[in-house]
Protein backbone atom coordinates (compact mmCIF):
# COMPACT_ATOMS: atom_id res chain seq x y z
CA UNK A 1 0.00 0.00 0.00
CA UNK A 2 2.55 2.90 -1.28
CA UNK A 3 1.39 6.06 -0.76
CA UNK A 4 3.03 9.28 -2.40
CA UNK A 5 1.46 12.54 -1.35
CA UNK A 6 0.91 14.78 -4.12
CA UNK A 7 -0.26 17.78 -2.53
CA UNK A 8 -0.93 18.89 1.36
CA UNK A 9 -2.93 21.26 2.68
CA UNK A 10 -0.93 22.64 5.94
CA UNK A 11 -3.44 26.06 6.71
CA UNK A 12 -6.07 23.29 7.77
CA UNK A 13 -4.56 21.91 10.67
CA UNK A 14 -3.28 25.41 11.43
CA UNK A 15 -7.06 26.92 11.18
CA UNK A 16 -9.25 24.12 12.22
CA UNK A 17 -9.69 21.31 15.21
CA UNK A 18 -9.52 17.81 13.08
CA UNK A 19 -12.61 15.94 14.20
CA UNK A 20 -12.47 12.67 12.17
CA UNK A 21 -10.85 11.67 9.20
CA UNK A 22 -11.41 9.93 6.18
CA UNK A 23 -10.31 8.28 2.85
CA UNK A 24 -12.12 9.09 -0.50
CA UNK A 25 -11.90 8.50 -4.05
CA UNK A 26 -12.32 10.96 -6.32
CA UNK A 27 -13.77 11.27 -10.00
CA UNK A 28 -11.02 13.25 -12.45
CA UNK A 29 -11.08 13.04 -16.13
CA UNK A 30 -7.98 11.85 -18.29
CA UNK A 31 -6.20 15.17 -18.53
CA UNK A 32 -6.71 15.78 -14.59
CA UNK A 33 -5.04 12.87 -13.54
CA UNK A 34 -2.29 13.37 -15.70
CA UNK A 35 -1.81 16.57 -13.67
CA UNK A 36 -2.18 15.13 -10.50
CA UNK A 37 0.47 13.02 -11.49
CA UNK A 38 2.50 15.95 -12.20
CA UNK A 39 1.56 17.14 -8.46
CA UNK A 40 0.24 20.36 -9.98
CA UNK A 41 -2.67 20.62 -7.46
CA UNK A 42 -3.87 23.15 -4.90
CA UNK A 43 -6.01 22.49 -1.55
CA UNK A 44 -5.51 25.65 0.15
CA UNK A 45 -8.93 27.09 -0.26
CA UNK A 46 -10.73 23.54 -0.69
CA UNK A 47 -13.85 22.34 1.04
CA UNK A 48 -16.50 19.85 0.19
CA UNK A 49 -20.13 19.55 0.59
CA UNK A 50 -23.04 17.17 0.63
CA UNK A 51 -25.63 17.27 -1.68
CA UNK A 52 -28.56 15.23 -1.53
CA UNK A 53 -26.27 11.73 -1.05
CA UNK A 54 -23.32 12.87 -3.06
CA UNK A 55 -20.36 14.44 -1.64
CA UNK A 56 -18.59 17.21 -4.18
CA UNK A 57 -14.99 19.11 -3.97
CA UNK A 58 -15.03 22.29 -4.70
CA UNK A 59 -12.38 25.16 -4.87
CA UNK A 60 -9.38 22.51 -5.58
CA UNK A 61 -7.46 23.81 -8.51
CA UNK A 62 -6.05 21.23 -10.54
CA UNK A 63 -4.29 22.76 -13.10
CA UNK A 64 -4.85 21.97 -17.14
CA UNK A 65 -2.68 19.17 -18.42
CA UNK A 66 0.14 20.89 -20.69
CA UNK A 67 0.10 18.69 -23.34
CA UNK A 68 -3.90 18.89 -23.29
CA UNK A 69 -6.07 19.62 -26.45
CA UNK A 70 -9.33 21.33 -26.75
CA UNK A 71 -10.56 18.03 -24.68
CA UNK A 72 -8.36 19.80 -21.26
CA UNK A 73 -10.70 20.44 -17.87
CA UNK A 74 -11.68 23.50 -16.01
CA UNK A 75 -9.17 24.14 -13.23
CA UNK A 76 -12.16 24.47 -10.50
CA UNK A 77 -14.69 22.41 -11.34
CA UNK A 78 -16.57 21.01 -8.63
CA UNK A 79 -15.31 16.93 -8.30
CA UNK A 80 -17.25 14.21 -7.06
CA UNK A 81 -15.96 12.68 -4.37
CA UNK A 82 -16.59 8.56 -3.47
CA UNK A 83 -17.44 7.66 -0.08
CA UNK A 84 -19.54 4.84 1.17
CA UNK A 85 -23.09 5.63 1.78
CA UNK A 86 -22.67 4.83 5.61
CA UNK A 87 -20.15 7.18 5.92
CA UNK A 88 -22.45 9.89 3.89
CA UNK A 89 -24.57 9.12 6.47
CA UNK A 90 -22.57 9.44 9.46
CA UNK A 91 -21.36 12.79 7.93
CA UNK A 92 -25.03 14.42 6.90
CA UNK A 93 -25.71 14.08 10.84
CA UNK A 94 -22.33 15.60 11.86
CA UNK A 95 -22.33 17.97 9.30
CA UNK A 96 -25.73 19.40 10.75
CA UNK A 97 -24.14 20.26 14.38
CA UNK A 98 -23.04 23.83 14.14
CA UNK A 99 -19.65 24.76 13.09
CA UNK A 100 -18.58 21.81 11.53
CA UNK A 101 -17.32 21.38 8.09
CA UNK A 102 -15.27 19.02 5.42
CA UNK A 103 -11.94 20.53 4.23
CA UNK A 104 -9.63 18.21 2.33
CA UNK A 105 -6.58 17.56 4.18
CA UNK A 106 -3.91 15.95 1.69
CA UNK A 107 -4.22 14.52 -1.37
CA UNK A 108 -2.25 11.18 -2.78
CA UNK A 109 -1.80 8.67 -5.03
CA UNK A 110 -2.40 5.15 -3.69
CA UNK A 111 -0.28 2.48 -5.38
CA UNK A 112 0.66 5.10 -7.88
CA UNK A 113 -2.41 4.09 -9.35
CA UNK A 114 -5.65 5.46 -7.63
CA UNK A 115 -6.09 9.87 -6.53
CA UNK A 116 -7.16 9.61 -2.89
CA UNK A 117 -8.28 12.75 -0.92
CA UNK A 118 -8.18 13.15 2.73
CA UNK A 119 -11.18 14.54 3.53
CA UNK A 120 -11.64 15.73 7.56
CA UNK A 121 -14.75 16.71 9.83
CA UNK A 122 -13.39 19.87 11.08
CA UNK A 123 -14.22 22.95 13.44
CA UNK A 124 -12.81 26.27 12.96
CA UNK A 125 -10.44 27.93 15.45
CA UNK A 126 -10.46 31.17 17.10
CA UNK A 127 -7.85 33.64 17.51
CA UNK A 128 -6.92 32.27 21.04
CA UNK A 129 -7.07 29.04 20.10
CA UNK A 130 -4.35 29.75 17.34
CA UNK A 131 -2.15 31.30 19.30
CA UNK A 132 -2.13 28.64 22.18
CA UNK A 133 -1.27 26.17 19.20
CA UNK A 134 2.06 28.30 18.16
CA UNK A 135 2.56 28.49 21.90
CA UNK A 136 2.38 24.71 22.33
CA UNK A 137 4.20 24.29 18.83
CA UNK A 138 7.01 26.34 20.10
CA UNK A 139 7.36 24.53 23.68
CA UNK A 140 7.98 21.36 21.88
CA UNK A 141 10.58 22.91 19.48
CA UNK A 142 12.15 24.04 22.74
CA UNK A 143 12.33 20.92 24.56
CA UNK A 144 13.43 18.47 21.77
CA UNK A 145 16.16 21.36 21.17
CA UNK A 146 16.99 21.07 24.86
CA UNK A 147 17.28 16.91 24.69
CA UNK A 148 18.94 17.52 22.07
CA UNK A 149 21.68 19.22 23.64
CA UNK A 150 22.12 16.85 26.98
């Protein structure tokens, strides 16, 4: 089970609490694969959403495939994501409690075959709650530096 990460998106563990995690396919075309295989992909500004019992991506850009013809995709275009329909479930109940949302944490190939996405049930942070992250962050820097030393 090789997994090689194409593209990560570090502002959501820096902006939101990561609730639950999970692994989904997702539907690309030819020329967006080809891309993803060239790691030209962005999940900064990514989230998904349920509708009715389909899960979509939207905001990830995936730019066009260079060697692409008139048949290349549009960089944003909302992608359907594949989850099982338990696990739609279990997120159309979470997904109603307030302040809760999917944002796509990394995506990968798995078995240099298959584009994964993983997607997380998050809740946003506050100010405070940022900075007493960096703080934390920063006290563990210190300490391995320390054990480091001795």
């Amino acid at each position: 089970m090789a997994r090689t990460v194409v593209a990560r998106n570090k502002k959501a563990r820096h902006d939101y609490f990561i609730i639950e995690t999970y692994e989904a396919g997702i539907q690309l075309t030819g020329t967006e694969i080809k891309s993803v295989r060239a790691g030209k992909v962005n999940l900064k500004d990514g989230y998904a959403r349920i509708i009715g019992s389909e899960v979509w991506l939207y905001n990830v850009h995936i730019s066009p495939y260079e060697k692409g013809t008139y048949y290349n995709h549009d960089p944003l275009r909302p992608r359907k994501l594949l989850l099982r329909s338990e696990e739609i479930k279990r997120l159309i109940g979470k997904i109603k409690e307030k302040g809760l949302t999917l944002v796509p944490l990394e995506m990968y190939l798995k078995d240099n075959k298959w584009a994964k996405i993983e997607l997380a049930l998050v809740k946003g942070k506050t100010k405070h709650d940022k900075r007493e992250s960096i703080a934390e962050r920063d006290a563990k820097r210190a300490m391995e530096k320390a054990l480091k030393r001795h």
